[in-house]
C-alpha atoms as a PDB file:
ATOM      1  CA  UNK A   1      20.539 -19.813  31.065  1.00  0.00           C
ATOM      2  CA  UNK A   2      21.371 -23.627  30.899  1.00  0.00           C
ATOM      3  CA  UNK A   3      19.691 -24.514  33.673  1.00  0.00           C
ATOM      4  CA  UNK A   4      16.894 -23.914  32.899  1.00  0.00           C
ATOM      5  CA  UNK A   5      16.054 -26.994  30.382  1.00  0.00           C
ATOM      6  CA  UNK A   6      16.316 -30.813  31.106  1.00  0.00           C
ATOM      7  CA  UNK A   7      15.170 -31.927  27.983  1.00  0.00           C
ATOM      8  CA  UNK A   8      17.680 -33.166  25.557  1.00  0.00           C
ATOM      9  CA  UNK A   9      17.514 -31.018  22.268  1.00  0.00           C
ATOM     10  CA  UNK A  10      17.429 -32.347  19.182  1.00  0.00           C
ATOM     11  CA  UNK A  11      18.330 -31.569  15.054  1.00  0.00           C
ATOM     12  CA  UNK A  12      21.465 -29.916  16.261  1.00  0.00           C
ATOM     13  CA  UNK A  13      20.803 -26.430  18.356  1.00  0.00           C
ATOM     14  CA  UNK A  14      22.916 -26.284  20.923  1.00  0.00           C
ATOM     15  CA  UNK A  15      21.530 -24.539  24.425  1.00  0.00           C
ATOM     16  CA  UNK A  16      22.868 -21.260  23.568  1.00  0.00           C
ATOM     17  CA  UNK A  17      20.336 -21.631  19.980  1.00  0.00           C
ATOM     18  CA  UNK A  18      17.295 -22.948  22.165  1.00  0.00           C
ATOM     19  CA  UNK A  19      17.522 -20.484  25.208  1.00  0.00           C
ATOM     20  CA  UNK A  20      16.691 -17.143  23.987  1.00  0.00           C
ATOM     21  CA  UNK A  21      15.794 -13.922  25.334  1.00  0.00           C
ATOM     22  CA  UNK A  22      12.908 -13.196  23.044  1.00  0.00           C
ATOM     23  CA  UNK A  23      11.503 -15.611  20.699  1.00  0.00           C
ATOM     24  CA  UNK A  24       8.918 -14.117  17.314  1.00  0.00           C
ATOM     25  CA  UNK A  25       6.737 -16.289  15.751  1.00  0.00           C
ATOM     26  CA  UNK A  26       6.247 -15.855  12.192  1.00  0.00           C
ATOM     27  CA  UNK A  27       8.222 -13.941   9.255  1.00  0.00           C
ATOM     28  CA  UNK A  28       5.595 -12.318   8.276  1.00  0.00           C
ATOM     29  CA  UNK A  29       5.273  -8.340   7.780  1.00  0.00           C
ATOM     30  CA  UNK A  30       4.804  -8.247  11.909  1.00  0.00           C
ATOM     31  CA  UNK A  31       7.550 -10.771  12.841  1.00  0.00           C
ATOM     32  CA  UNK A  32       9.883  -8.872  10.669  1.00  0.00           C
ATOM     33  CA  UNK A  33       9.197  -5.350  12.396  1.00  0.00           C
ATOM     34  CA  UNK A  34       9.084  -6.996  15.770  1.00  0.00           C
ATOM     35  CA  UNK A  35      12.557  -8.156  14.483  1.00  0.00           C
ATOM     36  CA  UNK A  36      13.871  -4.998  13.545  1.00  0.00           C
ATOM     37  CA  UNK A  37      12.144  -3.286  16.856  1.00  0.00           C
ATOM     38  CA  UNK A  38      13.768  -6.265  19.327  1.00  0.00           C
ATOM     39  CA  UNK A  39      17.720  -5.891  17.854  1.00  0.00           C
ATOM     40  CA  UNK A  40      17.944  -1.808  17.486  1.00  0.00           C
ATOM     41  CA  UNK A  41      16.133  -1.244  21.195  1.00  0.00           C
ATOM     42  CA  UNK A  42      17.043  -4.426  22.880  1.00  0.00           C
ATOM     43  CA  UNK A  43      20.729  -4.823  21.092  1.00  0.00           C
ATOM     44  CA  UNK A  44      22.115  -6.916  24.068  1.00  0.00           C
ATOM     45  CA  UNK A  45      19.158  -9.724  23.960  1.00  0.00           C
ATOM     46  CA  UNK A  46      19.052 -13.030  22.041  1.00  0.00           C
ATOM     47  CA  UNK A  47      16.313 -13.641  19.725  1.00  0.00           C
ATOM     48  CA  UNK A  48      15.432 -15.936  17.213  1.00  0.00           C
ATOM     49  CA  UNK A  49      12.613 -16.003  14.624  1.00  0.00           C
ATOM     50  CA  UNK A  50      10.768 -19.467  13.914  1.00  0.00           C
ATOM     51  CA  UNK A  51       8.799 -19.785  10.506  1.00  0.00           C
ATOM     52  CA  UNK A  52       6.718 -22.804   9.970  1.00  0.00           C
ATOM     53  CA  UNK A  53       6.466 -22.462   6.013  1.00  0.00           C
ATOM     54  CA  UNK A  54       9.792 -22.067   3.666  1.00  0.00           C
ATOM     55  CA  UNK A  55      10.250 -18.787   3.608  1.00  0.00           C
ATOM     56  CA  UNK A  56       9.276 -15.747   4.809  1.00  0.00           C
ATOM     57  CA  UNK A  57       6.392 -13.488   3.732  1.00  0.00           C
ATOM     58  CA  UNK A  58       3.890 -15.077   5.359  1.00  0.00           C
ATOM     59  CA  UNK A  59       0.544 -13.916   3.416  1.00  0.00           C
ATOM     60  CA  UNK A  60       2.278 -12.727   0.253  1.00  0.00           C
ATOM     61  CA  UNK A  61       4.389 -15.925  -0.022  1.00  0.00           C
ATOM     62  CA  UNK A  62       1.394 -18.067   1.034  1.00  0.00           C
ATOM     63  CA  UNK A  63      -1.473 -16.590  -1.394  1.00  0.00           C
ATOM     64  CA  UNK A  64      -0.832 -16.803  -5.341  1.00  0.00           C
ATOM     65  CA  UNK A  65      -4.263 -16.319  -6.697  1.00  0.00           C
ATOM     66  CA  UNK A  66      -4.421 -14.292  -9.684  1.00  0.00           C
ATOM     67  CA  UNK A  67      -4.836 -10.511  -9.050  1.00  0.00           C
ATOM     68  CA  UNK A  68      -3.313 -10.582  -5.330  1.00  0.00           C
ATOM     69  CA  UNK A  69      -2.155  -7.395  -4.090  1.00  0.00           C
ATOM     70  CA  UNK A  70      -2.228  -5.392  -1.023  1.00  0.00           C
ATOM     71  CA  UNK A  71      -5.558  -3.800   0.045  1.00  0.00           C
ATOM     72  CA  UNK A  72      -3.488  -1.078   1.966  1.00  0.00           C
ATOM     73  CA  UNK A  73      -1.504   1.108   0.743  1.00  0.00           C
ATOM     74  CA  UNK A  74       2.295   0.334   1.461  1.00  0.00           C
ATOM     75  CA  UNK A  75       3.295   4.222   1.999  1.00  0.00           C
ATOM     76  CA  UNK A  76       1.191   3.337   5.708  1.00  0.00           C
ATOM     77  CA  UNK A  77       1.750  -0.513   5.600  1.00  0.00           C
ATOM     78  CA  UNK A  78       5.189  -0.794   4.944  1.00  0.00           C
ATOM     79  CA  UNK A  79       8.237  -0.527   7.565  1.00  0.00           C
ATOM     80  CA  UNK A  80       8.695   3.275   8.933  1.00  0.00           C
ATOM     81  CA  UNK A  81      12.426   2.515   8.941  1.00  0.00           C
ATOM     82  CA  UNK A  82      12.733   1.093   5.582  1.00  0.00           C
ATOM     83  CA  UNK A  83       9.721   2.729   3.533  1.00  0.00           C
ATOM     84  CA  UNK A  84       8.078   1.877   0.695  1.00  0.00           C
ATOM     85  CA  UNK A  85       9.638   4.112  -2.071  1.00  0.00           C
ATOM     86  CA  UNK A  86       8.146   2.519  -5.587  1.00  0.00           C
ATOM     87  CA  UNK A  87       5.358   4.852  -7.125  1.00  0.00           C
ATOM     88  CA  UNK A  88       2.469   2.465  -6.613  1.00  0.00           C
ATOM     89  CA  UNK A  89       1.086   2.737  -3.525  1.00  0.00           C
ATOM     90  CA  UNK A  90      -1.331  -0.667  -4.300  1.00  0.00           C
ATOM     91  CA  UNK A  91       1.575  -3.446  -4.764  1.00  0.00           C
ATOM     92  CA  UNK A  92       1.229  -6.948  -6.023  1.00  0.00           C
ATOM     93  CA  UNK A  93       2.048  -9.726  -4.112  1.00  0.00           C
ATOM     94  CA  UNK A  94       5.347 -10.560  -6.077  1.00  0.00           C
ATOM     95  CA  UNK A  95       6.130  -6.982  -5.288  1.00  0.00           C
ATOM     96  CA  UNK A  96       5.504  -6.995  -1.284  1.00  0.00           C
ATOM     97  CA  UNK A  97       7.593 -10.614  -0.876  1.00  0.00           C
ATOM     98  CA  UNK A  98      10.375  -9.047  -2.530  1.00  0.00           C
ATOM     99  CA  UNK A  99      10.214  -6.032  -0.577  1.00  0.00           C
ATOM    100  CA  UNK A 100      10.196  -8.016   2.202  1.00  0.00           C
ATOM    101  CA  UNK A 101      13.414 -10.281   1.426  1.00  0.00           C
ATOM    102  CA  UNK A 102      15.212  -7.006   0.642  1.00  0.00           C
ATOM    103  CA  UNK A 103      14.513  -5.782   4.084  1.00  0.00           C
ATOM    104  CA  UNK A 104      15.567  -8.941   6.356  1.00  0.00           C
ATOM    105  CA  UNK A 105      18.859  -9.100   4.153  1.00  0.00           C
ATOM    106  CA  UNK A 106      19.325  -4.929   4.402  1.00  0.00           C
ATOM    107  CA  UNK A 107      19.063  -4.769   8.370  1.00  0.00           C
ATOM    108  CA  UNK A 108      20.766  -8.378   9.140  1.00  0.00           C
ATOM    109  CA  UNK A 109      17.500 -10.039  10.147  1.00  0.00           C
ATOM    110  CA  UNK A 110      17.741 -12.798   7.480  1.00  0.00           C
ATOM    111  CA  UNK A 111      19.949 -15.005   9.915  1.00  0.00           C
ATOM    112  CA  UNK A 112      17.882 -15.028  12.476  1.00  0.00           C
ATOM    113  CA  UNK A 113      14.973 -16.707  10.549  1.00  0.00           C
ATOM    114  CA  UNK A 114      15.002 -20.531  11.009  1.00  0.00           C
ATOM    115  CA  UNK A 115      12.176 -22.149   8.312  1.00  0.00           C
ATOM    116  CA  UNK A 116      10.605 -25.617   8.759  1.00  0.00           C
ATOM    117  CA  UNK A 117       9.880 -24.793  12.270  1.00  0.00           C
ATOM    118  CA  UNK A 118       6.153 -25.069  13.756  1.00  0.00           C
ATOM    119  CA  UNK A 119       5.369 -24.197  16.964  1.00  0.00           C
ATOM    120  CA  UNK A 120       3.611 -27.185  18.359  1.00  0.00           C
ATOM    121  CA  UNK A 121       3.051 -25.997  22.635  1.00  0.00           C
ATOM    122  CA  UNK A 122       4.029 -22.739  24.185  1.00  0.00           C
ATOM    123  CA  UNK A 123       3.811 -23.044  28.206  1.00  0.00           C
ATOM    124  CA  UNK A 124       4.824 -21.064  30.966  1.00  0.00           C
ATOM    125  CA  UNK A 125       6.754 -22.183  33.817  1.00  0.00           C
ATOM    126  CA  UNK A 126       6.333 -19.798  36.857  1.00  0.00           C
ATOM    127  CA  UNK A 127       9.290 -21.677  38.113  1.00  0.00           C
ATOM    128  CA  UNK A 128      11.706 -21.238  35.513  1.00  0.00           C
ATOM    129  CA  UNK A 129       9.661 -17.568  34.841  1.00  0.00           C
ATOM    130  CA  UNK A 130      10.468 -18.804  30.977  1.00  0.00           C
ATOM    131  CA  UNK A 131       8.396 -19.960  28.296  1.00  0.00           C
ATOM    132  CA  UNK A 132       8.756 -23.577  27.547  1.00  0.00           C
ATOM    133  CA  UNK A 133       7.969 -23.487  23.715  1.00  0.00           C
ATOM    134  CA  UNK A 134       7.896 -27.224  21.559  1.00  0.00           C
ATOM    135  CA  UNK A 135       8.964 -26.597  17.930  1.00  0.00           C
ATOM    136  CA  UNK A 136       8.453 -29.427  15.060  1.00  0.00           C
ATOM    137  CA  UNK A 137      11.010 -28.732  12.691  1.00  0.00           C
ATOM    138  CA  UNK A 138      12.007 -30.442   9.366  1.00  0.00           C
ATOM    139  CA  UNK A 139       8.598 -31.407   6.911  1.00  0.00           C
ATOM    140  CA  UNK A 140       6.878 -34.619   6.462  1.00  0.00           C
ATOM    141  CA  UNK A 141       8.248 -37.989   8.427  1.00  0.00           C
ATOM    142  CA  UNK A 142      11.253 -35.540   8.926  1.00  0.00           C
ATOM    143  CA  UNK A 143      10.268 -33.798  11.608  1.00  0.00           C
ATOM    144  CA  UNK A 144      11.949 -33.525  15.172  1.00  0.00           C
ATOM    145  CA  UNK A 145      11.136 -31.950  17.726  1.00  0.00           C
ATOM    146  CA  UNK A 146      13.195 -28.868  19.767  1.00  0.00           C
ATOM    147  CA  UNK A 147      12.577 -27.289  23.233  1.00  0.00           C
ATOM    148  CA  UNK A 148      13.046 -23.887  22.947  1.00  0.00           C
ATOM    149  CA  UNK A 149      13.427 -21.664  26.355  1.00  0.00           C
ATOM    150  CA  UNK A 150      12.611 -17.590  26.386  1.00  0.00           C
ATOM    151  CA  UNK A 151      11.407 -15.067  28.281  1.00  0.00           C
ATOM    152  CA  UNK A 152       8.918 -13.546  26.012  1.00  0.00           C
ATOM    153  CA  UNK A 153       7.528 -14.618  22.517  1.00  0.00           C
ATOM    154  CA  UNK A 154       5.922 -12.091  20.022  1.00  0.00           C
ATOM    155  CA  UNK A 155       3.279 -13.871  18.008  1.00  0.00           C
ATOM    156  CA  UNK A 156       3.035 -12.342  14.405  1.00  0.00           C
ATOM    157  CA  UNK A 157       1.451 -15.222  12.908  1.00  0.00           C
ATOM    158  CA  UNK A 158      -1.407 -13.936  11.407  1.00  0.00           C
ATOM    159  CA  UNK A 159      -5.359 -14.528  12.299  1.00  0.00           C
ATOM    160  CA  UNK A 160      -6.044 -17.701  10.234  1.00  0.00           C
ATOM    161  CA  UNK A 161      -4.879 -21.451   9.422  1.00  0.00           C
ATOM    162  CA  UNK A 162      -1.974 -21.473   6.513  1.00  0.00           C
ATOM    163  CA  UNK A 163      -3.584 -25.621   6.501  1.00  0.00           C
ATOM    164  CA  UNK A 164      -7.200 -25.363   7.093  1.00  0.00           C
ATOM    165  CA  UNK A 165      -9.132 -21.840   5.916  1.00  0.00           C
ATOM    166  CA  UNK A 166     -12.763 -21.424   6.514  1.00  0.00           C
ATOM    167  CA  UNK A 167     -15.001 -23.121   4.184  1.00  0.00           C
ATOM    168  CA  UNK A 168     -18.533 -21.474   3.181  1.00  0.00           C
ATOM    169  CA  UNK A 169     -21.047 -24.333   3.660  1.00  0.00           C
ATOM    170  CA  UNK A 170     -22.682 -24.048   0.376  1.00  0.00           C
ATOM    171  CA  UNK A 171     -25.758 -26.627   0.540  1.00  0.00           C
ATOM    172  CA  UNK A 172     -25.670 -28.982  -2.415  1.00  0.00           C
ATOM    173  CA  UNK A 173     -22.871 -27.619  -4.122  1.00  0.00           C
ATOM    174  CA  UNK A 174     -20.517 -30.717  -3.492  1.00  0.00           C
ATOM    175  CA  UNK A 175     -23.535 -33.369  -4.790  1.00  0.00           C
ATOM    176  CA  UNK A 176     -24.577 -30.973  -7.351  1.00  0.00           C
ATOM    177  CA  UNK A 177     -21.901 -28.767  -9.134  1.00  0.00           C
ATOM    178  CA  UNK A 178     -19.697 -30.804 -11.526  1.00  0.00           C
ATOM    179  CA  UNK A 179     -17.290 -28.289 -11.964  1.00  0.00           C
ATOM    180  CA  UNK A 180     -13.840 -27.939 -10.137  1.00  0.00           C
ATOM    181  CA  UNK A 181     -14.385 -25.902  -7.114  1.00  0.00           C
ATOM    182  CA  UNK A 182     -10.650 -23.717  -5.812  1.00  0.00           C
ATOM    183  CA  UNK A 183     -10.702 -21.992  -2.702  1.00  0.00           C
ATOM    184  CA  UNK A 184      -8.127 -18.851  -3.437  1.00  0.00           C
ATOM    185  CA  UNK A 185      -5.623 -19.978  -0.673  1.00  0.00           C
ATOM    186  CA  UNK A 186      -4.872 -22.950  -2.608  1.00  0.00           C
ATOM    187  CA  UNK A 187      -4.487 -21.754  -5.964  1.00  0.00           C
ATOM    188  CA  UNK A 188      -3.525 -24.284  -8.559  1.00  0.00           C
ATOM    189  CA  UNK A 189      -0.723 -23.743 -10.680  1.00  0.00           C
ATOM    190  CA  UNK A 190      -1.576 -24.742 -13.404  1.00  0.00           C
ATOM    191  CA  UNK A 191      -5.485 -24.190 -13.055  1.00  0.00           C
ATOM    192  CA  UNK A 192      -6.519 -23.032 -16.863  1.00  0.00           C
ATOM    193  CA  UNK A 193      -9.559 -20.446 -16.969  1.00  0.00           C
ATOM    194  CA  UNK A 194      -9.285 -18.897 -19.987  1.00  0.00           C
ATOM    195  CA  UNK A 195     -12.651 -19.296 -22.182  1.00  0.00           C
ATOM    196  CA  UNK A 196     -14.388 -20.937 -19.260  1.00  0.00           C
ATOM    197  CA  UNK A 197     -17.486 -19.880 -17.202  1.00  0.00           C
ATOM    198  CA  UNK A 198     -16.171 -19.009 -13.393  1.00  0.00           C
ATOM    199  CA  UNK A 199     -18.181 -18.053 -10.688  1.00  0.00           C
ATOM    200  CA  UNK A 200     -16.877 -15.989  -7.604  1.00  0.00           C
ATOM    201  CA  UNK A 201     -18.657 -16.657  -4.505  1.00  0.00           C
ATOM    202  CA  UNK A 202     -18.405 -13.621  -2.140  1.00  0.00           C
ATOM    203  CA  UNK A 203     -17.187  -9.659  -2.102  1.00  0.00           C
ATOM    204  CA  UNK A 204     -14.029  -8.916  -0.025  1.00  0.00           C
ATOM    205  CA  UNK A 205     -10.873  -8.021  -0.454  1.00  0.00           C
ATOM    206  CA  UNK A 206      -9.876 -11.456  -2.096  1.00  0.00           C
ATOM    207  CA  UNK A 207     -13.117 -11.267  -4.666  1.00  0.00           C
ATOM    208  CA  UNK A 208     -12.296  -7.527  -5.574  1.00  0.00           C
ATOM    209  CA  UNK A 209      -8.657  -8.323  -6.766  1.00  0.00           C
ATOM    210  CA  UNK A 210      -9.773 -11.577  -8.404  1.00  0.00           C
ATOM    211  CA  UNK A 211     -11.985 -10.850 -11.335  1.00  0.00           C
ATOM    212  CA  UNK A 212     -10.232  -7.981 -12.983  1.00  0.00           C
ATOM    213  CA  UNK A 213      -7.559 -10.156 -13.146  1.00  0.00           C
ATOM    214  CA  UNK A 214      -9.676 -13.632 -14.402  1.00  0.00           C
ATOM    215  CA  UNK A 215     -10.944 -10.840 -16.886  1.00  0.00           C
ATOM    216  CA  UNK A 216      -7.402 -10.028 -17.459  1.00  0.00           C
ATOM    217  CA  UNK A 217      -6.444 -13.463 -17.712  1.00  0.00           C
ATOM    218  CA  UNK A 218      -8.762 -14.754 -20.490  1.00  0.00           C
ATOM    219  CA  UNK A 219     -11.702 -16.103 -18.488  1.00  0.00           C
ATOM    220  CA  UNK A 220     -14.906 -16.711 -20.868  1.00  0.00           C
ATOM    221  CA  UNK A 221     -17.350 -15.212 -18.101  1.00  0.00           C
ATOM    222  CA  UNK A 222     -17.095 -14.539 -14.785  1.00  0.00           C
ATOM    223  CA  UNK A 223     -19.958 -14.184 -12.225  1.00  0.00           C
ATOM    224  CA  UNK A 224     -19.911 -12.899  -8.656  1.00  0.00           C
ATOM    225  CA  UNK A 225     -22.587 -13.311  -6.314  1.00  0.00           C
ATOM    226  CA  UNK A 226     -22.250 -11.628  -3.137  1.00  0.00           C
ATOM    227  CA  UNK A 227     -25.432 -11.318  -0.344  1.00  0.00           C
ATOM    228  CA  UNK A 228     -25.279  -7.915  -0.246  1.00  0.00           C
ATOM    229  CA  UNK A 229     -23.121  -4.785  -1.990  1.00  0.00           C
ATOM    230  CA  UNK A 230     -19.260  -4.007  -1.069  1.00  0.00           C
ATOM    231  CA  UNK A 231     -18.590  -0.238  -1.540  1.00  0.00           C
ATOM    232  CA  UNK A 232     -16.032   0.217  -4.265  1.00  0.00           C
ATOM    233  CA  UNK A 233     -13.627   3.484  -4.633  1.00  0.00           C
ATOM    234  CA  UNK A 234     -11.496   3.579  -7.814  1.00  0.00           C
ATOM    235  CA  UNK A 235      -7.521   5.611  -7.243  1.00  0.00           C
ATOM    236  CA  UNK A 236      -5.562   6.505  -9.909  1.00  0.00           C
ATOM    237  CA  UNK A 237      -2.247   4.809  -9.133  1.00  0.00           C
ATOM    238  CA  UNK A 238       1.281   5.775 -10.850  1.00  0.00           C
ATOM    239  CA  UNK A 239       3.260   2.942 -12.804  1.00  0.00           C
ATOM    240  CA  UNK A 240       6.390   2.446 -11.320  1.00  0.00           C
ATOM    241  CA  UNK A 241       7.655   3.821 -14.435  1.00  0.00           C
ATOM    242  CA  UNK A 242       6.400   6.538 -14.267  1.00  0.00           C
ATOM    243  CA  UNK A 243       7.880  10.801 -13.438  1.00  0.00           C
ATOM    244  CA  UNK A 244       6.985  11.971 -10.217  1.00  0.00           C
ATOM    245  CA  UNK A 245       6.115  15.646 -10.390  1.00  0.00           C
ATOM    246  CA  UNK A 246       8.813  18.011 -10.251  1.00  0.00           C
ATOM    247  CA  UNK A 247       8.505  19.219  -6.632  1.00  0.00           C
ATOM    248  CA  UNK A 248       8.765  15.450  -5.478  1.00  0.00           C
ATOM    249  CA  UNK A 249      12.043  15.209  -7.155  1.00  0.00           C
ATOM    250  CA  UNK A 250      13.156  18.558  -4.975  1.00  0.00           C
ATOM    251  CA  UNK A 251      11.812  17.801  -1.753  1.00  0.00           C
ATOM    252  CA  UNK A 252      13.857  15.211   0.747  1.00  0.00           C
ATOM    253  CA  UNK A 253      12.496  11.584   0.209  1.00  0.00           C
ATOM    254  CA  UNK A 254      11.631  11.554   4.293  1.00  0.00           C
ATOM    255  CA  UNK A 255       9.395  14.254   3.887  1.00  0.00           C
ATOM    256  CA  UNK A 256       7.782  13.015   0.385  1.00  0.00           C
ATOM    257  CA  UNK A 257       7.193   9.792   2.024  1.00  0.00           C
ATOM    258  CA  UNK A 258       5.604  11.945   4.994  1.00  0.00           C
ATOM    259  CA  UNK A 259       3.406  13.764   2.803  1.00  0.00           C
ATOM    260  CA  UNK A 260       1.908  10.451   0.796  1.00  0.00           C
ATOM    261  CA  UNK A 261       0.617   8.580   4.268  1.00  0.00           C
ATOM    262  CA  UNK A 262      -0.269  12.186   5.692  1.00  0.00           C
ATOM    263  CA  UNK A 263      -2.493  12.156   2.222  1.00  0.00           C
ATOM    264  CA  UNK A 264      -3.576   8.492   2.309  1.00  0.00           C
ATOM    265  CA  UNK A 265      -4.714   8.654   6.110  1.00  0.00           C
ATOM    266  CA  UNK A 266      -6.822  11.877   5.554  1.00  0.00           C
ATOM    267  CA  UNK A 267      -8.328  10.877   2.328  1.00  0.00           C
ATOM    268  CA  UNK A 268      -9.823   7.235   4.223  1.00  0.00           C
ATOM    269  CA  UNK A 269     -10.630   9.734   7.451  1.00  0.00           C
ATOM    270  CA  UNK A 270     -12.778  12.034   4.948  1.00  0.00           C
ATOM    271  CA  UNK A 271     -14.247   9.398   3.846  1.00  0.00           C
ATOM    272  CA  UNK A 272     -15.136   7.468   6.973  1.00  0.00           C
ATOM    273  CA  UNK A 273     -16.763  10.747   8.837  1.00  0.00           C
ATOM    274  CA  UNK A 274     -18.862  11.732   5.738  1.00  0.00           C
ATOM    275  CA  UNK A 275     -19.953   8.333   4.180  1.00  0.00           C
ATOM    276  CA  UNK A 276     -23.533   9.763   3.456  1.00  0.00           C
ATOM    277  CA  UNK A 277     -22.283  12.443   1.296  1.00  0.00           C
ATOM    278  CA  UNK A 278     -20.369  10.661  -0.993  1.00  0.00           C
ATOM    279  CA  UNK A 279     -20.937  11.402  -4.690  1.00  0.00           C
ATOM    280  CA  UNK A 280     -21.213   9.086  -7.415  1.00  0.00           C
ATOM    281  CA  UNK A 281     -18.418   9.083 -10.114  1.00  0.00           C
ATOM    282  CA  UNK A 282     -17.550   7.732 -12.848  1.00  0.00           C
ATOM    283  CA  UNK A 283     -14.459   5.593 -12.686  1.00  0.00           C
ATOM    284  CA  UNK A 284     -11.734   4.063 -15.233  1.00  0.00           C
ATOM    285  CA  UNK A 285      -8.813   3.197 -13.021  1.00  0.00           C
ATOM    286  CA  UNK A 286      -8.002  -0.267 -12.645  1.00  0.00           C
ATOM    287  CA  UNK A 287      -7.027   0.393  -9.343  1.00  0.00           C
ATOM    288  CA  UNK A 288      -9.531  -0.423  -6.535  1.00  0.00           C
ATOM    289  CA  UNK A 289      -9.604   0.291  -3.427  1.00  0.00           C
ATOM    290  CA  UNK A 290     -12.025  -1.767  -0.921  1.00  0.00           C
ATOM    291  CA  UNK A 291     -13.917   0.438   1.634  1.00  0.00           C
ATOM    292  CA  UNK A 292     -14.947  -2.829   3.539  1.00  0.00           C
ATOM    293  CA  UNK A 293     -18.443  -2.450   5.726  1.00  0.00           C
ATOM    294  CA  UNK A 294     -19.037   1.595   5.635  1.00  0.00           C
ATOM    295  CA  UNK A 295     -22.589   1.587   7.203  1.00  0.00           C
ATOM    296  CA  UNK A 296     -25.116   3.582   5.476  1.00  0.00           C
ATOM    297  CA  UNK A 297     -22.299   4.806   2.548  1.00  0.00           C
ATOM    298  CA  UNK A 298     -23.576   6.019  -0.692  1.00  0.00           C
ATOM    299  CA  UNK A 299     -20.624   4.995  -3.002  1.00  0.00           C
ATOM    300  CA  UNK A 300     -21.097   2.256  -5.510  1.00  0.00           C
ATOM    301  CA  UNK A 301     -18.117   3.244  -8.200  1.00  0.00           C
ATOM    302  CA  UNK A 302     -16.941   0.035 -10.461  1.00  0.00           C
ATOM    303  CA  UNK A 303     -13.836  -0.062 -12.440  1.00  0.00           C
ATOM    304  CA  UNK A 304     -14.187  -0.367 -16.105  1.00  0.00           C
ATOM    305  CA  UNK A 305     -12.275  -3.458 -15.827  1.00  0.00           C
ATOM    306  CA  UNK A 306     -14.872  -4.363 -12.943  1.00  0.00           C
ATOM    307  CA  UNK A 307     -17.837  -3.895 -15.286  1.00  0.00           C
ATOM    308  CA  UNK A 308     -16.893  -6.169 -17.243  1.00  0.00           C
ATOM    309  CA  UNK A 309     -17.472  -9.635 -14.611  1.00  0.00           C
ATOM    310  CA  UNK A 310     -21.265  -9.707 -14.294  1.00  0.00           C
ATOM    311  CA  UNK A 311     -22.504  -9.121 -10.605  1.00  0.00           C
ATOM    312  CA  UNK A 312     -24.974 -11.039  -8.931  1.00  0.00           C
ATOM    313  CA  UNK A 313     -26.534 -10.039  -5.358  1.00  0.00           C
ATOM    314  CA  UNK A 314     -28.596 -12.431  -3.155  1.00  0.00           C
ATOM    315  CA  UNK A 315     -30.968 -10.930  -0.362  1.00  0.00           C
ATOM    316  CA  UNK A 316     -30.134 -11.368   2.858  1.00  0.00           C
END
């Protein structure tokens, strides 16, 4: 394949690192399958997968706010051929990255991750039938800049900007508020709440795992406002700690593992074909689960935990 690149490379790949058979972008939960997928049913091609942060993880490395955890469960989001096998179903964000750095290092993919490397261009070249693909690599006034050559890149990077999230324009709340303002993707370290007033603008995923744990954390008060209601489900959820029943410890893992997303998937279905008969019940769990934008559902159940940040609605 080494003629099929004029361009001199640069920060030390040689041709046989830069021309590659498949190229992923991102390290993410996707680029990491797609990893997996490419070397056990394509075990003769090259591939290579470029991260632009410093490690893999992509979401769960990126996000640090307090409370962050998956809004899936990992029985159904996790790898089919390395499942999730901890008791919680709802993991934390620690608990997800490390999961994922014990499956690139399990099935070999860990040395074909190469960090500090942003894809800058990606063009075709019906000539060459390859993807010309410009990589800035190194951070900073370090950077230098590598041609890469492949026949086919997976993108696994995700649906928004790692540098620049979407801002809610909030009018007058720049001129007006005095307080510090924190978008959750940027989460200070050292950003002390406890015994202070916060306010939580919105009601997704990210608001939903946020104030039980600014409750949890010591915050004085916390207020959400939201324009209109989310629909809120609380699941009991085992410690990791604790027993499974008996006939979990006699069955084959495989099929235990079958039976929890078989469980999961049919619970949400249930849910999503009968949203108008829903019952109201009383909840304690700390656990929530979001059921994001059920049209016409009748289930408003709060957390204990959840009752306790004040809610706020605006009309539409």
């Amino acid at each position: 394949m080494s003629g099929y690149a004029t361009e001199k490379h640069t920060a030390g790949y040689a041709d046989n690192e830069t021309h590659l058979d498949v190229l992923i972008i991102g390290a993410g939960i996707s680029g990491v399958n797609a990893a997996y997928r490419v070397q056990t049913e394509l075990p003769t091609s090259s591939y290579a997968i470029l991260e632009g942060r410093h490690e893999l993880g992509g979401t769960w490395s990126q996000f640090t706010y307090p409370g962050v955890r998956s809004d899936s469960d990992l029985h159904t989001l996790g790898f089919k051929f390395n499942p999730w096998k901890a008791r919680n179903p709802i993991a934390t964000g620690d608990n997800i990255l490390s999961y994922l750095r014990e499956t690139v290092q399990k099935f070999d993919i860990e040395e074909r991750i190469r960090y500090n490397q942003k894809v800058a261009s990606a063009d075709w070249s019906s000539e060459q039938q390859r993807w010309q693909v410009q990589v800035d690599v190194g951070r900073g006034e370090k950077k230098e800049r590598v041609i890469y050559w492949v026949k086919w890149m997976i993108l696994g990077t995700g649906y928004y900007s790692y540098e620049k999230p979407m801002f809610a324009h909030i009018p007058g709340l720049a001129d007006n508020f005095k307080g510090q303002t924190v978008h959750p993707q940027f989460w200070p370290e050292d950003l002390d709440y406890k015994g202070k007033k916060v306010v939580v603008i919105g009601s997704g995923a990210t608001a939903i795992t946020l104030l039980p744990a600014l409750v949890e954390g010591g915050v004085g008060h916390v207020t959400q406002l939201q324009r209109s209601p989310s629909y809120i489900l609380g699941l009991p959820q085992p410690g990791n700690d604790s027993t499974p029943p008996w006939w979990q410890k006699m069955l084959p893992q495989w099929m235990v593992l079958k039976w929890k997303r078989t469980c999961t998937s049919s619970f949400l279905t249930s849910i999503l074909l009968t949203p108008n008969r829903l019952p109201i019940y009383p909840c304690t769990h700390p656990a929530l689960l979001l059921l994001h934008k059920l049209p016409q559902c009748r289930c408003q159940i709060h957390s204990r935990r959840y009752q306790e940040a004040t809610t706020c609605r605006l009309s539409d």
